[in-house]
C-alpha atoms as a PDB file:
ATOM      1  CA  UNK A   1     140.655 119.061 120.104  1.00  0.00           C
ATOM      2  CA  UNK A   2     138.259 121.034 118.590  1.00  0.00           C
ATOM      3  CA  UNK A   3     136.380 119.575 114.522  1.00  0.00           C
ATOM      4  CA  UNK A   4     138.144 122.977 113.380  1.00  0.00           C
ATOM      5  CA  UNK A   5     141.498 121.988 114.114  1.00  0.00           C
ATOM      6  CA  UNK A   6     140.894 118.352 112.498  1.00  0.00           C
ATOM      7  CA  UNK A   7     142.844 117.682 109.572  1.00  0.00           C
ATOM      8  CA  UNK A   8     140.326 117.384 106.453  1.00  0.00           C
ATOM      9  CA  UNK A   9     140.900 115.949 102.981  1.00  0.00           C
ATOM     10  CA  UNK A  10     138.938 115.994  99.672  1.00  0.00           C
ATOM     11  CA  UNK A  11     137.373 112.875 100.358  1.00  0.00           C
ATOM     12  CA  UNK A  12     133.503 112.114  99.818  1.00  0.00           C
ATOM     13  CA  UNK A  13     132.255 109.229 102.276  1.00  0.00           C
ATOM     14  CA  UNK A  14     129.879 107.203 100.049  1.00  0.00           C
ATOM     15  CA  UNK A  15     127.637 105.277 102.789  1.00  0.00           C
ATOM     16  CA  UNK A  16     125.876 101.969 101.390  1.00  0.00           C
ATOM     17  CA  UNK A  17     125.990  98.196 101.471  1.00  0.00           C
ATOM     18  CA  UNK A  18     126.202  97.271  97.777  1.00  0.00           C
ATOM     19  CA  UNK A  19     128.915  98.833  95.127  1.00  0.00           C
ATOM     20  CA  UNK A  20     125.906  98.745  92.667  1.00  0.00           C
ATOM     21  CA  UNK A  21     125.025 100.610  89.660  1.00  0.00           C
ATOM     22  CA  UNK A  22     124.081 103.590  92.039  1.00  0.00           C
ATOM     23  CA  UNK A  23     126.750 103.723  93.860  1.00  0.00           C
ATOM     24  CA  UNK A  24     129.728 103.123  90.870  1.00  0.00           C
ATOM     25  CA  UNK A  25     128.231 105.673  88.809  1.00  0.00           C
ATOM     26  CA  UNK A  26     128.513 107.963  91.685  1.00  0.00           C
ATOM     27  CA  UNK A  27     132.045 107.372  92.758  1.00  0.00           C
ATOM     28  CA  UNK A  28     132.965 107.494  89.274  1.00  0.00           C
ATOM     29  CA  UNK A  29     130.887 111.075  88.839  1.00  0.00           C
ATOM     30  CA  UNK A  30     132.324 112.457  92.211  1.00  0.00           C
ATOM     31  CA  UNK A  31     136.127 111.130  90.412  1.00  0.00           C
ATOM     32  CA  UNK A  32     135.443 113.103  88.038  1.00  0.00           C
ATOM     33  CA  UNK A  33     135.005 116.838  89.628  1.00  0.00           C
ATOM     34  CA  UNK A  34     138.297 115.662  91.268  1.00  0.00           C
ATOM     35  CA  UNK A  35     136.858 114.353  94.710  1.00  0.00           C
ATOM     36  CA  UNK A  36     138.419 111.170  96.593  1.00  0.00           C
ATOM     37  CA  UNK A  37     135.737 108.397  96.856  1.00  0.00           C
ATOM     38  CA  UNK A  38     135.354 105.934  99.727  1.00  0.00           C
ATOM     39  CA  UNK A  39     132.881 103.571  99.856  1.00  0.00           C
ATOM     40  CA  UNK A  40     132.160 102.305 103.719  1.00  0.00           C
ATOM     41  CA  UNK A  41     128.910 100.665 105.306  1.00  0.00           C
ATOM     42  CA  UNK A  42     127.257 102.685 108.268  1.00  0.00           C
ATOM     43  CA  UNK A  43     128.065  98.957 110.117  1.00  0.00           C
ATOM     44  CA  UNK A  44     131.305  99.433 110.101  1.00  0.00           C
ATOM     45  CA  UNK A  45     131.770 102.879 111.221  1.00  0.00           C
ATOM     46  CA  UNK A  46     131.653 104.060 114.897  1.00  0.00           C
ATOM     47  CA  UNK A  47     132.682 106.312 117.597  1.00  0.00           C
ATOM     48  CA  UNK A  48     136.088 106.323 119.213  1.00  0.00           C
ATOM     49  CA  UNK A  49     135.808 109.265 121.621  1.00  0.00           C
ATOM     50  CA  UNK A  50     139.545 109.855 122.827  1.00  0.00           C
ATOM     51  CA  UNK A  51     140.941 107.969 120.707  1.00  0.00           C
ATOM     52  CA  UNK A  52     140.548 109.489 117.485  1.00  0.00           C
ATOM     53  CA  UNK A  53     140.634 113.658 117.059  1.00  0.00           C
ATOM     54  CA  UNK A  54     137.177 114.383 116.655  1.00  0.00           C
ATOM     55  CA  UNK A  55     135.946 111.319 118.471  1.00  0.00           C
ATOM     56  CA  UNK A  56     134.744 108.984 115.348  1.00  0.00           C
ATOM     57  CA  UNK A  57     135.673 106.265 113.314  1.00  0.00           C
ATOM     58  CA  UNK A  58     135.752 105.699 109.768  1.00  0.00           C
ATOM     59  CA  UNK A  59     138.020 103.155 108.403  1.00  0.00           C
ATOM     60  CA  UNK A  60     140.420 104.392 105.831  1.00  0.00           C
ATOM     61  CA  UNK A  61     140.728 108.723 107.014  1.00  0.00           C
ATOM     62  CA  UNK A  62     143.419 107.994 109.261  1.00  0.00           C
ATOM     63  CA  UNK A  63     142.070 109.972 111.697  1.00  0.00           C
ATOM     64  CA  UNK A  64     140.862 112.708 109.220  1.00  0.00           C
ATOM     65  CA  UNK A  65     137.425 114.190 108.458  1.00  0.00           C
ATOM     66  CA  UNK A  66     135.795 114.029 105.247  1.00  0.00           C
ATOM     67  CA  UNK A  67     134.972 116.912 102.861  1.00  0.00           C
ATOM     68  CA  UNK A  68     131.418 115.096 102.669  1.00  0.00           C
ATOM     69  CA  UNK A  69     129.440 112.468 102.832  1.00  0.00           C
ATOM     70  CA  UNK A  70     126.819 111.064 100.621  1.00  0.00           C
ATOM     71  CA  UNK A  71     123.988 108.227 102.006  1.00  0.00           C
ATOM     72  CA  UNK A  72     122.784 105.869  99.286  1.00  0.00           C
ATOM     73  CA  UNK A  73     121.597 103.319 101.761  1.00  0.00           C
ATOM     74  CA  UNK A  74     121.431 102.236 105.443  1.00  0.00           C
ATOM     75  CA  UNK A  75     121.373  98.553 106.052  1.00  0.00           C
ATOM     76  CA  UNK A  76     118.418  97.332 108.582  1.00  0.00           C
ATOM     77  CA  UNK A  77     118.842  96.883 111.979  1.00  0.00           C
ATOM     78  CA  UNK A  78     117.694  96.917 115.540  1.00  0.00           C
ATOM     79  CA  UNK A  79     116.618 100.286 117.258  1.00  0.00           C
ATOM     80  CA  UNK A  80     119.574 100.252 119.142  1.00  0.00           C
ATOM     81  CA  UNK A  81     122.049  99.810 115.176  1.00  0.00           C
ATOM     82  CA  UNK A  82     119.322 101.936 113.105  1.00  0.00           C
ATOM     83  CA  UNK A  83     120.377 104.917 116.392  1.00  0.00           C
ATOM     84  CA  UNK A  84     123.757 104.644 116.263  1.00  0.00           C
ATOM     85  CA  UNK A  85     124.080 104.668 112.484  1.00  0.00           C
ATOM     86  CA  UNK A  86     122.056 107.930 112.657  1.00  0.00           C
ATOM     87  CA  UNK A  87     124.007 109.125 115.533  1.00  0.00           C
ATOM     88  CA  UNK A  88     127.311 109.010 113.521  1.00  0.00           C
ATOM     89  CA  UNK A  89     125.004 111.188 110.883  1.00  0.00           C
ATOM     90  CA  UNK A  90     124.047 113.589 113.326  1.00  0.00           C
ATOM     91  CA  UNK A  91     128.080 113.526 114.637  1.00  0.00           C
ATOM     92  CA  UNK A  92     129.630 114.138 111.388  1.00  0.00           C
ATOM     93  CA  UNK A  93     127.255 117.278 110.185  1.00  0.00           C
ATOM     94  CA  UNK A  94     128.150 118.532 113.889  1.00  0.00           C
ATOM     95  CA  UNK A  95     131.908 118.574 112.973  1.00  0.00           C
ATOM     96  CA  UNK A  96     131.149 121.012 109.984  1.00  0.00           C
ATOM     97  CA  UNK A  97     131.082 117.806 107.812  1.00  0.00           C
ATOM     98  CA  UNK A  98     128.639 118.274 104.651  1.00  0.00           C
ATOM     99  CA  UNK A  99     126.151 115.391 104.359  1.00  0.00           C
ATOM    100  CA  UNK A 100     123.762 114.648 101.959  1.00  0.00           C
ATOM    101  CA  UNK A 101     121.128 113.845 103.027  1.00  0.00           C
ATOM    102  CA  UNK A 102     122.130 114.608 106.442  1.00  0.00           C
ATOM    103  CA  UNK A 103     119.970 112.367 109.371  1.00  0.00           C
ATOM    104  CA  UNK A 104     117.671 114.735 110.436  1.00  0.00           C
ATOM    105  CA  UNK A 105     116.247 114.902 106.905  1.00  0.00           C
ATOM    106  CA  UNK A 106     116.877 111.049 106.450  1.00  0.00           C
ATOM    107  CA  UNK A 107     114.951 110.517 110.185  1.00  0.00           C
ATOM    108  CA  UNK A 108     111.577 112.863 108.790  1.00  0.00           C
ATOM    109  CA  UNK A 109     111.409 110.720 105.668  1.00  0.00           C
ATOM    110  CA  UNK A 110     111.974 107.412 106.700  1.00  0.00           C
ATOM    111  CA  UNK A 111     109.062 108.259 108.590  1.00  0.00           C
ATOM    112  CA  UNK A 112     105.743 108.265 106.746  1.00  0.00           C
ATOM    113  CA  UNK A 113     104.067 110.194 109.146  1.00  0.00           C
ATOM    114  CA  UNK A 114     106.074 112.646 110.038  1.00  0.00           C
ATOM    115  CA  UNK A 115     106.810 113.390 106.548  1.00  0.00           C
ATOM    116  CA  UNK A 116     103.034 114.382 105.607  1.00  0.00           C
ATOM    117  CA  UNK A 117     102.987 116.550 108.866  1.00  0.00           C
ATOM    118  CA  UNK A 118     105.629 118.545 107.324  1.00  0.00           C
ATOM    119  CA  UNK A 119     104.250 118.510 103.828  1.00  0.00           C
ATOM    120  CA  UNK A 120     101.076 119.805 105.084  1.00  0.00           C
ATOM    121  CA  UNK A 121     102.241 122.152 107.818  1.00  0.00           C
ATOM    122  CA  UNK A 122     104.551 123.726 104.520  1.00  0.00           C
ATOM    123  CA  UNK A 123     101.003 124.262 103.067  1.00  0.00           C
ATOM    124  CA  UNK A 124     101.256 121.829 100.244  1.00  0.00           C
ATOM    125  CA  UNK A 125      98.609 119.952  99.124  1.00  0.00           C
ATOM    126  CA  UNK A 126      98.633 116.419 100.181  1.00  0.00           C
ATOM    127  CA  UNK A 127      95.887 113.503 100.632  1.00  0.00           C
ATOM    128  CA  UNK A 128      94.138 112.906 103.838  1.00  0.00           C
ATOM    129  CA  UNK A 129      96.253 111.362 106.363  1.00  0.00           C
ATOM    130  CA  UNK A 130      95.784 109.220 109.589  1.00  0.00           C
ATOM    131  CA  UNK A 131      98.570 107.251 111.605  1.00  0.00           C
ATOM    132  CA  UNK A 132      97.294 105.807 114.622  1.00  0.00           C
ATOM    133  CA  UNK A 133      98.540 102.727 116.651  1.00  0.00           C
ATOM    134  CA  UNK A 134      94.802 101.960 117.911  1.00  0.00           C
ATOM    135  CA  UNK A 135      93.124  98.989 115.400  1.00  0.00           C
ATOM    136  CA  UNK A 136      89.468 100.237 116.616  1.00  0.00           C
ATOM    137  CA  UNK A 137      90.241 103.549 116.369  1.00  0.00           C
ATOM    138  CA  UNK A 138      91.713 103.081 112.309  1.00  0.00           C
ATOM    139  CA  UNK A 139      88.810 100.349 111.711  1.00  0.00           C
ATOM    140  CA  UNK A 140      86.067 103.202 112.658  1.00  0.00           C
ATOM    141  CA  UNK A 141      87.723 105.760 110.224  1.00  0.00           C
ATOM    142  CA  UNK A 142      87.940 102.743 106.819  1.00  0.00           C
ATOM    143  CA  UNK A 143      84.431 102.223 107.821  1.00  0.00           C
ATOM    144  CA  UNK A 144      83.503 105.560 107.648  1.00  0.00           C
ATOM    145  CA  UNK A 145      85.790 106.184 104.269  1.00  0.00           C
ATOM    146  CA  UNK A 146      83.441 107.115 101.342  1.00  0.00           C
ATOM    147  CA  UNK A 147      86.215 105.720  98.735  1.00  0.00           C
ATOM    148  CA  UNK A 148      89.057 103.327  99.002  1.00  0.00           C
ATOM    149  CA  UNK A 149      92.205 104.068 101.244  1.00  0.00           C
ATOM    150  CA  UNK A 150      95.487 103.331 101.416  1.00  0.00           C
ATOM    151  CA  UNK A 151      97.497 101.110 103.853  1.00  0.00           C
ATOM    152  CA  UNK A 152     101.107 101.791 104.083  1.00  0.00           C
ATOM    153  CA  UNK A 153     104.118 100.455 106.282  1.00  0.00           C
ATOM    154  CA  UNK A 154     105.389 103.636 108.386  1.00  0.00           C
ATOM    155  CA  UNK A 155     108.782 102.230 106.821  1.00  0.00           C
ATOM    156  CA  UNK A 156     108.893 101.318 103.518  1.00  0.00           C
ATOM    157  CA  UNK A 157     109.938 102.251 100.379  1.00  0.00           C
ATOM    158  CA  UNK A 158     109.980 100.952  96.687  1.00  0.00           C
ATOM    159  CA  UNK A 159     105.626 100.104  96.848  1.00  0.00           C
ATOM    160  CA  UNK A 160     106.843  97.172  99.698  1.00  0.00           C
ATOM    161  CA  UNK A 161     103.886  96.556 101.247  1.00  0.00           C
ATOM    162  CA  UNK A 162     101.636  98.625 100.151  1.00  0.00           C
ATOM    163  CA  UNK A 163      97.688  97.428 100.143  1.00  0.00           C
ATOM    164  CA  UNK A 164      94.605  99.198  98.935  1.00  0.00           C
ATOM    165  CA  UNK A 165      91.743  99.026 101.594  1.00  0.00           C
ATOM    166  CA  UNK A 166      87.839  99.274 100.394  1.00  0.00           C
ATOM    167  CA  UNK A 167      85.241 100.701 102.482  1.00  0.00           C
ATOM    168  CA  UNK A 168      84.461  98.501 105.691  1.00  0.00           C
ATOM    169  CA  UNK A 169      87.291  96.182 104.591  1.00  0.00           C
ATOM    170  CA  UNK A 170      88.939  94.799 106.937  1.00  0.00           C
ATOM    171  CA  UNK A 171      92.276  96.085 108.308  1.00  0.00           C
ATOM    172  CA  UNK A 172      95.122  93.294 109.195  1.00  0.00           C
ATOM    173  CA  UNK A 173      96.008  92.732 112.657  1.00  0.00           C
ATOM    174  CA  UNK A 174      98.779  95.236 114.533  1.00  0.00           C
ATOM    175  CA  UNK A 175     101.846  92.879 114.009  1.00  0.00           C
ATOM    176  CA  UNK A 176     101.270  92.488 110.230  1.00  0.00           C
ATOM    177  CA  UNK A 177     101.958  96.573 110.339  1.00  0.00           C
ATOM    178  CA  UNK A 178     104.420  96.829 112.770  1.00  0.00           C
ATOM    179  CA  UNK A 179     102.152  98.420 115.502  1.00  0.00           C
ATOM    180  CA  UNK A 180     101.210 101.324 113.448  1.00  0.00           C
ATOM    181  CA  UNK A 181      98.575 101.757 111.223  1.00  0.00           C
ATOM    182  CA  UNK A 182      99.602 104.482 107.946  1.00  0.00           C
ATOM    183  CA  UNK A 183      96.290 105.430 106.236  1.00  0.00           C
ATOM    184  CA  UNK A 184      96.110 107.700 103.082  1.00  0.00           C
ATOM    185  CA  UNK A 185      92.905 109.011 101.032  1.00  0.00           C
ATOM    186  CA  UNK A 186      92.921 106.660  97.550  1.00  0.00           C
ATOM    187  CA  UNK A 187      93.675 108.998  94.873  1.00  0.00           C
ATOM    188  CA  UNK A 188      92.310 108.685  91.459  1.00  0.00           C
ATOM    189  CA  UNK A 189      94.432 109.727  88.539  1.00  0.00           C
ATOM    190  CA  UNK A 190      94.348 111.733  85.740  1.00  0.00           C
ATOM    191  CA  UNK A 191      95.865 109.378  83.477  1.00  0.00           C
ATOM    192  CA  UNK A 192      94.682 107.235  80.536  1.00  0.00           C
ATOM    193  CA  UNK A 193      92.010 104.716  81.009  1.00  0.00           C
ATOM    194  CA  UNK A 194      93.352 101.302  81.868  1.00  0.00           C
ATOM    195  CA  UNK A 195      96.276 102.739  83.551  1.00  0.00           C
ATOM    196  CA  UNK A 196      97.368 104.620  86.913  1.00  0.00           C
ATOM    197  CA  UNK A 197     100.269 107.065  86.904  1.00  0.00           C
ATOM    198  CA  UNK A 198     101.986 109.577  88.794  1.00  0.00           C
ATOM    199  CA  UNK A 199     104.964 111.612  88.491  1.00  0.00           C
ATOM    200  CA  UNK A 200     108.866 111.182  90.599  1.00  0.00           C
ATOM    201  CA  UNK A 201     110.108 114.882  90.381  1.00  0.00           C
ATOM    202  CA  UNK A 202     114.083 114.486  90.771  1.00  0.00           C
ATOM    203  CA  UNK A 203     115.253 117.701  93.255  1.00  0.00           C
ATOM    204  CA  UNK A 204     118.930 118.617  94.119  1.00  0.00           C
ATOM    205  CA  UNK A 205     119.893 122.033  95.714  1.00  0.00           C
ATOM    206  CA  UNK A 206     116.804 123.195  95.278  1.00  0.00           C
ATOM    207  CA  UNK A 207     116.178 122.934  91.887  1.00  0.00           C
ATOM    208  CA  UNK A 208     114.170 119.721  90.245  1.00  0.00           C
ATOM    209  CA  UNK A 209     116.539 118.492  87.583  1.00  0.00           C
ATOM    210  CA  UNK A 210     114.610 115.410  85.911  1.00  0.00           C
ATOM    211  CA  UNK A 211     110.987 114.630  86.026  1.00  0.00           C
ATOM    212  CA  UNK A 212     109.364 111.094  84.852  1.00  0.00           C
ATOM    213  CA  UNK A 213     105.421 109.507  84.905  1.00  0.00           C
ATOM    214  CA  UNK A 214     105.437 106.611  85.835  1.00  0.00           C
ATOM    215  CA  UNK A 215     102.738 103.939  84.287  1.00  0.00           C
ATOM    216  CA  UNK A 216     101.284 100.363  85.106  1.00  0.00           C
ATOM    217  CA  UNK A 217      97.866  98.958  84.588  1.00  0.00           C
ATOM    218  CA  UNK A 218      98.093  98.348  88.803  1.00  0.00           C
ATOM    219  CA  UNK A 219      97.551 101.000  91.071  1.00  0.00           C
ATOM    220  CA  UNK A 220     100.853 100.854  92.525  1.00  0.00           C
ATOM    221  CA  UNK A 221     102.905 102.308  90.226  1.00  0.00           C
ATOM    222  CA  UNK A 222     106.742 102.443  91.225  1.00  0.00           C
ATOM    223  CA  UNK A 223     109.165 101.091  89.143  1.00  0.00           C
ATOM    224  CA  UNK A 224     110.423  98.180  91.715  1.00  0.00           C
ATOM    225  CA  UNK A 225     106.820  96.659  90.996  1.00  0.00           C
ATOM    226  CA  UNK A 226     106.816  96.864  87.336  1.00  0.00           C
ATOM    227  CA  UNK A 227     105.509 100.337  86.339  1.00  0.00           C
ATOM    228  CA  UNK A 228     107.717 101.740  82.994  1.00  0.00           C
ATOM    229  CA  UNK A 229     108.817 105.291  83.064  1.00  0.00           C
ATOM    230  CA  UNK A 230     108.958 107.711  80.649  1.00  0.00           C
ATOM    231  CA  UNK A 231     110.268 111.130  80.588  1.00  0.00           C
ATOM    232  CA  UNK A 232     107.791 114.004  81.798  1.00  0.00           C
ATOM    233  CA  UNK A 233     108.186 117.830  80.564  1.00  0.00           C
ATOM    234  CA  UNK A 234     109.182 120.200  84.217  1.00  0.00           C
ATOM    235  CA  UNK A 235     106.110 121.324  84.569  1.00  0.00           C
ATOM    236  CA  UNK A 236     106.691 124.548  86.407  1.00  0.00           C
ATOM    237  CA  UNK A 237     104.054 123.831  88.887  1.00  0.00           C
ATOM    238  CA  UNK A 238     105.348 119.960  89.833  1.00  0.00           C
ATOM    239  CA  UNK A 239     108.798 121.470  90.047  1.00  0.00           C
ATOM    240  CA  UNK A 240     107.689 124.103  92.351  1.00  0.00           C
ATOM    241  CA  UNK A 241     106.165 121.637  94.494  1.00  0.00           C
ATOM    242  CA  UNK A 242     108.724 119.007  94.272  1.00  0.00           C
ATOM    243  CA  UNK A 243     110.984 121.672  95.906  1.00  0.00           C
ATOM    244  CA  UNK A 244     108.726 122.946  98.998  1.00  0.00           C
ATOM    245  CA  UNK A 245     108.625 119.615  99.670  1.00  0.00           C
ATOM    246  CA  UNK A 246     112.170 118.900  99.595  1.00  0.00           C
ATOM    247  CA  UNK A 247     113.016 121.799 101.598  1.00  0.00           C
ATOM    248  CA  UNK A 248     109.541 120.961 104.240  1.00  0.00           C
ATOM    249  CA  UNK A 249     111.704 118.065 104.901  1.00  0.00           C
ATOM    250  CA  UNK A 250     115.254 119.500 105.459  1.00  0.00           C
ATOM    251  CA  UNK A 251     116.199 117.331 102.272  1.00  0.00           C
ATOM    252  CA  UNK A 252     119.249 118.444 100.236  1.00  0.00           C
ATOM    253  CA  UNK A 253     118.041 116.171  97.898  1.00  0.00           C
ATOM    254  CA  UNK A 254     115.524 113.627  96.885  1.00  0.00           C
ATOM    255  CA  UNK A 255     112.913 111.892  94.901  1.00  0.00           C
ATOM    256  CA  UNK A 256     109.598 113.631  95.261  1.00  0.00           C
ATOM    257  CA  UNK A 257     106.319 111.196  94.431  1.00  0.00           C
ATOM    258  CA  UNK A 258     103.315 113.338  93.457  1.00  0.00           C
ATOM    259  CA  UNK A 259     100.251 112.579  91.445  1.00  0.00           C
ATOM    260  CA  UNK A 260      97.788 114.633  89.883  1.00  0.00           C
ATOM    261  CA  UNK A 261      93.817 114.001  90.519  1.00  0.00           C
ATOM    262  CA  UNK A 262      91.296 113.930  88.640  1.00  0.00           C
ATOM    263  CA  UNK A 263      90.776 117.717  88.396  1.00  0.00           C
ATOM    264  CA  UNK A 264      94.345 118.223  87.143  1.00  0.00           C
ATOM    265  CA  UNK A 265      95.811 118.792  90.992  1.00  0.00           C
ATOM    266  CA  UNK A 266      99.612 118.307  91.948  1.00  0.00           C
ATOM    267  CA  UNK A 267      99.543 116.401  95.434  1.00  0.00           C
ATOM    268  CA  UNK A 268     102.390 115.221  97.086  1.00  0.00           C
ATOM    269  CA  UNK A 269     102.462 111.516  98.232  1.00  0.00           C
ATOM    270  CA  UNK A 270     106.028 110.827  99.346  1.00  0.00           C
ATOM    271  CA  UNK A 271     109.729 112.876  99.822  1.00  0.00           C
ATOM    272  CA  UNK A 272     112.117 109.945  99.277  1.00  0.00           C
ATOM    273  CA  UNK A 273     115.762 110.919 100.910  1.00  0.00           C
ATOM    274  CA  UNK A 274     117.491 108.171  99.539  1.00  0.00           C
ATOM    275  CA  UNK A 275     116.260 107.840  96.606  1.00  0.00           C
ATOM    276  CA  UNK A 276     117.548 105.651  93.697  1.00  0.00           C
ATOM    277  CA  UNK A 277     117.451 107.193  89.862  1.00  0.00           C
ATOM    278  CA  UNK A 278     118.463 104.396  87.288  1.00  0.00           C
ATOM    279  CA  UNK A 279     114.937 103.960  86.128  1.00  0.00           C
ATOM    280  CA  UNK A 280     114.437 108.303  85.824  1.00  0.00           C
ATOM    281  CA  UNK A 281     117.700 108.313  84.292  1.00  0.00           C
ATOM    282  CA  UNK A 282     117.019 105.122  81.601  1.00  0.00           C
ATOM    283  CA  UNK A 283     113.745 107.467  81.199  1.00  0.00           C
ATOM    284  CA  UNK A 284     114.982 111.147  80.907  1.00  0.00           C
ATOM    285  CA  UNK A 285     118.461 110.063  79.512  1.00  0.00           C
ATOM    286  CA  UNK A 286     119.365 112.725  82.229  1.00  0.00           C
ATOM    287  CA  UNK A 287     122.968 111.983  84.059  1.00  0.00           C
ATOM    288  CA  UNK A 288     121.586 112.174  87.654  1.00  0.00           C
ATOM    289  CA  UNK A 289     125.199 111.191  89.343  1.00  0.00           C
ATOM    290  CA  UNK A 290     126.656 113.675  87.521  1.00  0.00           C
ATOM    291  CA  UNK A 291     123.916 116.684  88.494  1.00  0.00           C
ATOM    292  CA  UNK A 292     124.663 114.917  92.191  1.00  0.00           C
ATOM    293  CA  UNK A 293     128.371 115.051  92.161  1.00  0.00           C
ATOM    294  CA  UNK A 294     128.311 118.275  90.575  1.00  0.00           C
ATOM    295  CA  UNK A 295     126.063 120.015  93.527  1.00  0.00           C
ATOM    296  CA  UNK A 296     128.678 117.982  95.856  1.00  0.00           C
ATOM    297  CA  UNK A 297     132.056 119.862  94.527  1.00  0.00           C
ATOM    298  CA  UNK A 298     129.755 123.140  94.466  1.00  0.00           C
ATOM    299  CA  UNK A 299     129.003 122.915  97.826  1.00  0.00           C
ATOM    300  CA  UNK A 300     132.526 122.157  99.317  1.00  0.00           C
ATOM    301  CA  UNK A 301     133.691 125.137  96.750  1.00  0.00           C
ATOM    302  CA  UNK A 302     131.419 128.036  98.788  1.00  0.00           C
ATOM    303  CA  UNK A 303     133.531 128.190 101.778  1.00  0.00           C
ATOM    304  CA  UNK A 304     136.559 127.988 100.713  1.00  0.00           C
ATOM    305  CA  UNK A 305     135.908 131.121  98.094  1.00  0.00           C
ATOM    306  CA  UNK A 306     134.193 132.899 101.021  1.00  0.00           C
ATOM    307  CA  UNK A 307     137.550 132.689 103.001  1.00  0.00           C
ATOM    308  CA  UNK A 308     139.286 133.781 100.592  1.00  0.00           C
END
């Protein structure tokens, strides 16, 4: 049986492994434009190829696809759970299923590296980059650095792990960075003395729908670490970037992390695809769920008025 001939329903798939804030507000948002909401881990979710019509399983479809699905978080794993979480991803947008983000775009972000290549190859500006697995090789470039650089994990999110390394510092051993070694140009700030900022530029169907700077007296300066938000004009130039870099990434959505140098510069550090919004939304006063859900029922709307 071909996905076309599977029975669908106006049900959103909400994938995560907490009902938190996030993820109530969301359901209750999606409730609203007059969606079903189901709430299901990624662990508990499979394939059942001849078993079920279109070959997967979700607990609690019956056997039916969804209208969409929405991924707010997924769980940690091995290689082998991490692939077949992402293969049930990569299954669902094949059946005509709309997912946001959808894995390809969750797979280029959750990867550091890959996610600068696109930035830069979309010809946005960006710091200097280098992600090599070779501790020689990375030691030679820190040595060589003329300013500070920055050490990231290749996965990470929420300023985990983050360090700042000086000139001819030394850089920790392989295992301490999983095997791969994420360097980034230092970049200083334009923001007040005694403090480091930068901007999270909120971006949903290709439009940026809530900006917020971010402050702390440290240099790391997300919100998980104790920076305070507060809510930023949208500066047509940050939006504008903030959106090439969604789309560079395949992204239907997502948090965009840029920070303007000293010379007044937009740069684009990061393109979060799961990105959460309570602290830009405690900041902006902006209802993010809402703008999220909304896009949602939009979305599933376009076909069915172009078939008719």
């Amino acid at each position: 049986m071909t996905s076309d001939s599977v029975t669908r329903d106006d049900t959103v798939v909400v994938f995560t492994e907490d009902a938190d804030w996030h993820t109530r507000n969301l359901s209750l948002a999606l409730e609203r434009e007059g969606l079903r909401v189901l709430v299901r881990s990624l662990n508990d979710c499979g394939f059942a190829i001849g078993e079920t019509p279109h070959g997967l399983l979700i607990p609690g479809l019956d056997g039916a696809l969804p209208a969409a699905a929405f991924i707010r978080i997924i769980a940690k794993g091995s290689t082998e759970q991490i692939t077949a979480r992402l293969g049930l991803l990569h299954a669902l947008r094949e059946c005509g299923v709309k997912v946001m983000n959808d894995a390809r775009a969750i797979e280029r972000c959750v990867d550091k590296s890959m996610t600068s290549f696109l930035i830069a190859k979309a010809g946005l500006p960006t710091p200097r980059t280098f992600v090599g697995e070779r501790r020689e090789a990375m030691q030679a470039l820190i040595d060589a650095a003329p300013m500070d650089t920055v050490l990231k994990p290749l996965f990470g999110a929420q300023g985990k792990g983050i360090k700042r390394i000086a000139p001819r510092a030394p850089l920790p051993e392989p295992a301490a960075v999983g095997g791969v070694y994420y360097l980034q140009e230092f970049v200083e700030s334009a923001s007040p003395a005694g403090h480091y900022q930068d901007w999270r530029v909120f971006v949903i169907g290709g439009r940026a729908v809530a900006a917020m700077i971010r402050q702390s007296e440290r240099w790391i300066t997300n919100i998980h670490q104790g920076a305070t938000g507060a809510p930023a004009p949208l500066d047509r130039e940050a939006c504008e970037i903030a959106v090439r870099a969604t789309e560079a990434v395949g992204a239907d959505y997502a948090g965009v992390d840029l920070i303007e140098n000293a010379r007044g510069e937009f740069m684009v550090l990061e393109v979060n695809s799961m990105p959460a919004w309570k602290g830009l939304q405690r900041a902006t006063g902006i209802d993010v769920a809402s703008r999220l859900a909304r896009h949602v029922a939009e979305s599933l709307a376009v076909p069915a008025a172009e078939a008719g």
